[in-house]
C-alpha atoms as a PDB file:
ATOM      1  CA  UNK A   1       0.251   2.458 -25.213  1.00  0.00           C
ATOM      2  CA  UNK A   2      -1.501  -0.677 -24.531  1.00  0.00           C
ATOM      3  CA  UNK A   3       0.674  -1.763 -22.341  1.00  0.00           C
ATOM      4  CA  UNK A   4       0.302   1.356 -20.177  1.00  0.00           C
ATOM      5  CA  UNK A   5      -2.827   1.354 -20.222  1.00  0.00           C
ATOM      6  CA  UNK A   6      -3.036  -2.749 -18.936  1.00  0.00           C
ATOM      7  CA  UNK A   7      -0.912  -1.600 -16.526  1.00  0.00           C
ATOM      8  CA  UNK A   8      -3.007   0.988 -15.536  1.00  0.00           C
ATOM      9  CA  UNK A   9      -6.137  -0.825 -15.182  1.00  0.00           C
ATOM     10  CA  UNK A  10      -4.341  -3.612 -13.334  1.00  0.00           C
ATOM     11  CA  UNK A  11      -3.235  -0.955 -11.041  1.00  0.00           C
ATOM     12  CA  UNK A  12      -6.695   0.214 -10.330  1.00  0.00           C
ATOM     13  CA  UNK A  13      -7.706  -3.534  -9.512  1.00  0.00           C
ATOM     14  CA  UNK A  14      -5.344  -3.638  -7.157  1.00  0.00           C
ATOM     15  CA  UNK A  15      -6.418  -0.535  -5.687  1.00  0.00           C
ATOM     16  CA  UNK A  16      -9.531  -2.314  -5.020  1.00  0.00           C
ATOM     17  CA  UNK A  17      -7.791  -5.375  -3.321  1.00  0.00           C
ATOM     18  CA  UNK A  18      -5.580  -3.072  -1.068  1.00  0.00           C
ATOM     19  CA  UNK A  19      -8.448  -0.844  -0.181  1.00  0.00           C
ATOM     20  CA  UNK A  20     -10.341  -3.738   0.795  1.00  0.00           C
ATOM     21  CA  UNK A  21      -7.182  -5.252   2.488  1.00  0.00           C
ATOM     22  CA  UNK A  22      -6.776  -2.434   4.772  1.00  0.00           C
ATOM     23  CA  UNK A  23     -10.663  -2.626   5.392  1.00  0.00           C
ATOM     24  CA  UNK A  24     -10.154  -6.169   6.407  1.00  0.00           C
ATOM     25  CA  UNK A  25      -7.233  -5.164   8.338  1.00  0.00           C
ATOM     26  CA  UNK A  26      -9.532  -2.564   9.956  1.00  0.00           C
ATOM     27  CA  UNK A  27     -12.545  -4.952  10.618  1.00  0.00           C
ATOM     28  CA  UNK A  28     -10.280  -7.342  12.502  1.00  0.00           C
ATOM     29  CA  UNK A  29      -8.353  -4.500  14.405  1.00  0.00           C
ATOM     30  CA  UNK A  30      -5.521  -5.467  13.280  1.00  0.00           C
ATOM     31  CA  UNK A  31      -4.477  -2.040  12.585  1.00  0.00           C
ATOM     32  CA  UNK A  32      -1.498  -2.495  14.728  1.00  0.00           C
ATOM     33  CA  UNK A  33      -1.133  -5.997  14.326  1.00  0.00           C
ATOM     34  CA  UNK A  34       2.287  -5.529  14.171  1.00  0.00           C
ATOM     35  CA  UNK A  35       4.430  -2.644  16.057  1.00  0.00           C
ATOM     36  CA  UNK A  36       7.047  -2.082  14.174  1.00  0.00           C
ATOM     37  CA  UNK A  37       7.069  -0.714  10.382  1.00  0.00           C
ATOM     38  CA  UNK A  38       8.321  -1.905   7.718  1.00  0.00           C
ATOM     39  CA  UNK A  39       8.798  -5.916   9.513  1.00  0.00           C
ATOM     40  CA  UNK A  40       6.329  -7.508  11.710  1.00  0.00           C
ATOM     41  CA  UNK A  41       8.019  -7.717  14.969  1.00  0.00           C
ATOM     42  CA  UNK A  42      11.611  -7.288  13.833  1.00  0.00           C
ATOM     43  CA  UNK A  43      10.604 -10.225  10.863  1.00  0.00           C
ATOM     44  CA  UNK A  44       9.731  -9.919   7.170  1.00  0.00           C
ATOM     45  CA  UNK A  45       6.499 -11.574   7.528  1.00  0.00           C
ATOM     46  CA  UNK A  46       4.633 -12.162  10.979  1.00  0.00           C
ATOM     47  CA  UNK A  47       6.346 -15.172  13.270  1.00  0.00           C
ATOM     48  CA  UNK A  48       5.332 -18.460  13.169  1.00  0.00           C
ATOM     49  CA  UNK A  49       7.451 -20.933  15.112  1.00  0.00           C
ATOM     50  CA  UNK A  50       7.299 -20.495  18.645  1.00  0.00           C
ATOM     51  CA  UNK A  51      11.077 -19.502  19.147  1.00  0.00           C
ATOM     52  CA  UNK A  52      10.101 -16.299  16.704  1.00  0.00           C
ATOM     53  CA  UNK A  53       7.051 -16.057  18.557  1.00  0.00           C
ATOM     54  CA  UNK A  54       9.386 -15.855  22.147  1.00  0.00           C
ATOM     55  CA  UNK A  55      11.864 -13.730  20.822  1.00  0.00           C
ATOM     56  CA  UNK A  56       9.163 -10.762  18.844  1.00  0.00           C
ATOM     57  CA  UNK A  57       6.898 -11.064  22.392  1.00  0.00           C
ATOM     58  CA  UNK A  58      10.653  -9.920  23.897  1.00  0.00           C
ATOM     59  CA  UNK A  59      11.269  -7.239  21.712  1.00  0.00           C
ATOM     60  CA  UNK A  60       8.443  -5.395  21.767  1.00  0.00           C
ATOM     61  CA  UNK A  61       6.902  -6.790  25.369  1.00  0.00           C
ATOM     62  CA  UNK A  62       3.846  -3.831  25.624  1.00  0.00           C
ATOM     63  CA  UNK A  63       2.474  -5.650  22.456  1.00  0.00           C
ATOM     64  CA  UNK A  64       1.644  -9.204  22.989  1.00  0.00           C
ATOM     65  CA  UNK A  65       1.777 -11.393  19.745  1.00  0.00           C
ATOM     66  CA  UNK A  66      -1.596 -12.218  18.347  1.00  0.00           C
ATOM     67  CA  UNK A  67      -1.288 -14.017  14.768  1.00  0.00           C
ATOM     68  CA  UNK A  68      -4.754 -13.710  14.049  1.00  0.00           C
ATOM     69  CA  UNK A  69      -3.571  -9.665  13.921  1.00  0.00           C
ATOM     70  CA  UNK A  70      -0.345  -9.951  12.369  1.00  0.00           C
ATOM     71  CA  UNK A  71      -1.603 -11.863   8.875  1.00  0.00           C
ATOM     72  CA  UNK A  72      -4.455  -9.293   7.654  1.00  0.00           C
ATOM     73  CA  UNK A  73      -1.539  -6.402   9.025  1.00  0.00           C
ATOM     74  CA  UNK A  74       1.482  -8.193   7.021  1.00  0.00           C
ATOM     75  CA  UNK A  75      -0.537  -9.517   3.905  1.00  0.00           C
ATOM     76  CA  UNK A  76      -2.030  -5.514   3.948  1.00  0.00           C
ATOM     77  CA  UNK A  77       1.478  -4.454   3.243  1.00  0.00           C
ATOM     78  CA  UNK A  78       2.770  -6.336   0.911  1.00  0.00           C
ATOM     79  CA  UNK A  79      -0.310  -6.072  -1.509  1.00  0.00           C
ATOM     80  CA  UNK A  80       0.298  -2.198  -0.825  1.00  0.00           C
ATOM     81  CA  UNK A  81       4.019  -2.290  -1.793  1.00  0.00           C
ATOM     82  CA  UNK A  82       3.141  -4.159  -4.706  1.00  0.00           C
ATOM     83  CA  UNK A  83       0.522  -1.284  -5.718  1.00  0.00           C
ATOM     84  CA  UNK A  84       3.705   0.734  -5.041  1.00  0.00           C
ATOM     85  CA  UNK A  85       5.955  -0.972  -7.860  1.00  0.00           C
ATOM     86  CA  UNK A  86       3.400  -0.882 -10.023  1.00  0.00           C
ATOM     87  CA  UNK A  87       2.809   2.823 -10.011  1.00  0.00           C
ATOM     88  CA  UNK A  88       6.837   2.907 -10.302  1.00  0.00           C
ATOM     89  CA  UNK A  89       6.294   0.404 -13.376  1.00  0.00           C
ATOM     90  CA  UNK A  90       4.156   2.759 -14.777  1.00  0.00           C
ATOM     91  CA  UNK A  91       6.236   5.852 -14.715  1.00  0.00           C
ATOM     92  CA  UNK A  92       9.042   4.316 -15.735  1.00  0.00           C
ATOM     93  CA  UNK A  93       7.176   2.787 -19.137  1.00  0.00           C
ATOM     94  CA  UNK A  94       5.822   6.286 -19.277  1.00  0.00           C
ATOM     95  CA  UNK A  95       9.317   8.215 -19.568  1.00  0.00           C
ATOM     96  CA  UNK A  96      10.895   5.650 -21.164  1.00  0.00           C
ATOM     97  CA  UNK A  97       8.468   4.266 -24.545  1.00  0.00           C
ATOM     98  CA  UNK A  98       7.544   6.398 -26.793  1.00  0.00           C
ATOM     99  CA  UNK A  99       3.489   6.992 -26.729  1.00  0.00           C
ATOM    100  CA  UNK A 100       1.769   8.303 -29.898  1.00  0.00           C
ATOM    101  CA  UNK A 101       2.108  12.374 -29.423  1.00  0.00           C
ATOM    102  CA  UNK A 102      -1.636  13.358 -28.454  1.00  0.00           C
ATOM    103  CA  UNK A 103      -1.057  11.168 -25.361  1.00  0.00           C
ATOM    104  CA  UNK A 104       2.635  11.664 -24.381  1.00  0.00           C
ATOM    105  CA  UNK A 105       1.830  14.460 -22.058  1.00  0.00           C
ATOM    106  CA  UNK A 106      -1.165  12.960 -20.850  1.00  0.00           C
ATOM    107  CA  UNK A 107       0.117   9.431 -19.838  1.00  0.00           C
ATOM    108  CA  UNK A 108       3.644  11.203 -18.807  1.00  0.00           C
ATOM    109  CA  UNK A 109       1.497  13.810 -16.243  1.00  0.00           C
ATOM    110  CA  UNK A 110      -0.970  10.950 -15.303  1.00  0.00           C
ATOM    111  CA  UNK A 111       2.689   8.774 -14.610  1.00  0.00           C
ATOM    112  CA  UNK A 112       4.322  11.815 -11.941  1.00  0.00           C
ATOM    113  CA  UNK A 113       0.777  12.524 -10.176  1.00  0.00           C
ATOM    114  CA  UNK A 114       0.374   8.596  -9.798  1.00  0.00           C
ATOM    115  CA  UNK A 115       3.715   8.361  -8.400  1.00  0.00           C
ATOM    116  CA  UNK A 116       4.172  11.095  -6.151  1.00  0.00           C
ATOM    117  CA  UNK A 117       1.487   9.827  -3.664  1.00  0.00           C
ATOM    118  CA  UNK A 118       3.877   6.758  -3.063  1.00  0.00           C
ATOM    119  CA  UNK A 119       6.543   9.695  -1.400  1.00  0.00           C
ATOM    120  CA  UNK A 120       3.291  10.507   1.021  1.00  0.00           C
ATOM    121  CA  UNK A 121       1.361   6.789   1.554  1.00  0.00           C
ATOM    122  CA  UNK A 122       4.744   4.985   2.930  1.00  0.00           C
ATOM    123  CA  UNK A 123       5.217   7.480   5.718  1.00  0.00           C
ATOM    124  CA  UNK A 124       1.892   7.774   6.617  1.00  0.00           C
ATOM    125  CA  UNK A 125       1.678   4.104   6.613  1.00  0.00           C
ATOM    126  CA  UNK A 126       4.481   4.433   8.927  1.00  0.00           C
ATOM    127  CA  UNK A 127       3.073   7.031  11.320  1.00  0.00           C
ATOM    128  CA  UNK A 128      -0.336   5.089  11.285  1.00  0.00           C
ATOM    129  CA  UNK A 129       1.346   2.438  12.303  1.00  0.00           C
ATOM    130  CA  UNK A 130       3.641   3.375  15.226  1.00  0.00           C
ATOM    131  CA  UNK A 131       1.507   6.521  16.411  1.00  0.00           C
ATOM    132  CA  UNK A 132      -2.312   7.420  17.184  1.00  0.00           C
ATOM    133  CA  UNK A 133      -1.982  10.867  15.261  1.00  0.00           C
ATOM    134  CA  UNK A 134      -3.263   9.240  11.795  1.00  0.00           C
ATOM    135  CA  UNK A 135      -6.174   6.971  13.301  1.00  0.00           C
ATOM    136  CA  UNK A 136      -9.571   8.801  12.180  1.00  0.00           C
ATOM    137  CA  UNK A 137     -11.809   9.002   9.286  1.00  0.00           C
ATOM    138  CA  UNK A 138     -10.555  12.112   7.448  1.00  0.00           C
ATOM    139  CA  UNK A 139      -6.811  10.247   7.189  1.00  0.00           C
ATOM    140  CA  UNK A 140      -8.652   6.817   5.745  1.00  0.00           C
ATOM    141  CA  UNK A 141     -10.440   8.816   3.187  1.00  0.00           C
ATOM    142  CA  UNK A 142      -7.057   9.997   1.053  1.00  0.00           C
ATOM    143  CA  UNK A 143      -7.146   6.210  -0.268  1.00  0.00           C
ATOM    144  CA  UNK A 144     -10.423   6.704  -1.746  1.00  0.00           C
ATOM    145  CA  UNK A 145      -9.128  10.050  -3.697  1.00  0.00           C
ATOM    146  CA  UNK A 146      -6.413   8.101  -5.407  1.00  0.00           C
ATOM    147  CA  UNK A 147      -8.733   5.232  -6.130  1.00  0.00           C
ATOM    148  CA  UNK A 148     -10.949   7.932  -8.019  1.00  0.00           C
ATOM    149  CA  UNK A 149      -8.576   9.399  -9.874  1.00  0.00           C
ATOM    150  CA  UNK A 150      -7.526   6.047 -11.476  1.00  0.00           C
ATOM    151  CA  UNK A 151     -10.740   5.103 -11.885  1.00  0.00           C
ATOM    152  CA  UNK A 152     -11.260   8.527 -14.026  1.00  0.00           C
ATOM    153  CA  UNK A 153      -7.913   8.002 -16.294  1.00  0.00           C
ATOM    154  CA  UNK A 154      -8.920   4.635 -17.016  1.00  0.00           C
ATOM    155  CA  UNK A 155     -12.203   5.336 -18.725  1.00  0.00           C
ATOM    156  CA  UNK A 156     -10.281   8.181 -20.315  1.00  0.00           C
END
């Protein structure tokens, strides 16, 4: 149970980090910092040399390459996938240890309603990327939901 529940706070602190990643990300407007979704211009992580530099300003010519959008966009998204593998991390050690009974249903329901917004956040993080549709205030403020209720099951 401990170990759930480490996991679980650690979880909420990195909340916190991508939250304020994706404010950073936000503040720079380096929202689109990169076109494409998952990669950065066809790459895993934003170009550097200036032959990847040439060749991502060819593939996607409407969106000149600015690196100074592509980090905050890049390091955004990895620090988000992380938060992803850790809420898989927890429902796996959820399901699979056994937790003392008053908390088995608890931790086990806590577990599916932490890992079903994963299903939702990397499709939206796909459509805010490539589209305009998810762009405005109401859409930003379903991170701050999930952020509350982990806040709530950790001082539980």
């Amino acid at each position: 149970m401990s170990m759930i529940r480490g996991l679980s706070l650690f979880g909420l602190c990195m909340a916190f980090v991508v939250i304020a990643l994706g404010a950073w990300t936000r503040l720079v407007d380096a929202g689109l910092g990169c076109p494409d979704w998952p990669g950065c211009y066809g790459f895993v992580v934003f170009p550097t040399s200036e032959a990847d530099v040439l060749l991502a300003e060819q593939r996607y010519p409407q969106f000149p390459y600015e690196i100074d959008k592509a980090i905050p966009e890049v390091v955004h998204r990895y620090f988000a996938a992380f938060l992803g593998l850790i809420a898989i991390a927890l429902t796996v050690t959820a399901f699979k240890y056994k937790l003392p009974a008053e908390n088995q249903t608890n931790y086990r329901i806590f577990a599916i309603f932490y890992m079903l917004p994963r299903y939702f956040w990397v499709p939206y993080g796909e459509l805010k990327t490539t589209s305009d549709y998810c762009h405005g205030p109401p859409f930003w403020r379903l991170h701050y939901i999930e952020l509350i209720f982990l806040f709530i099951f950790n001082l539980s």
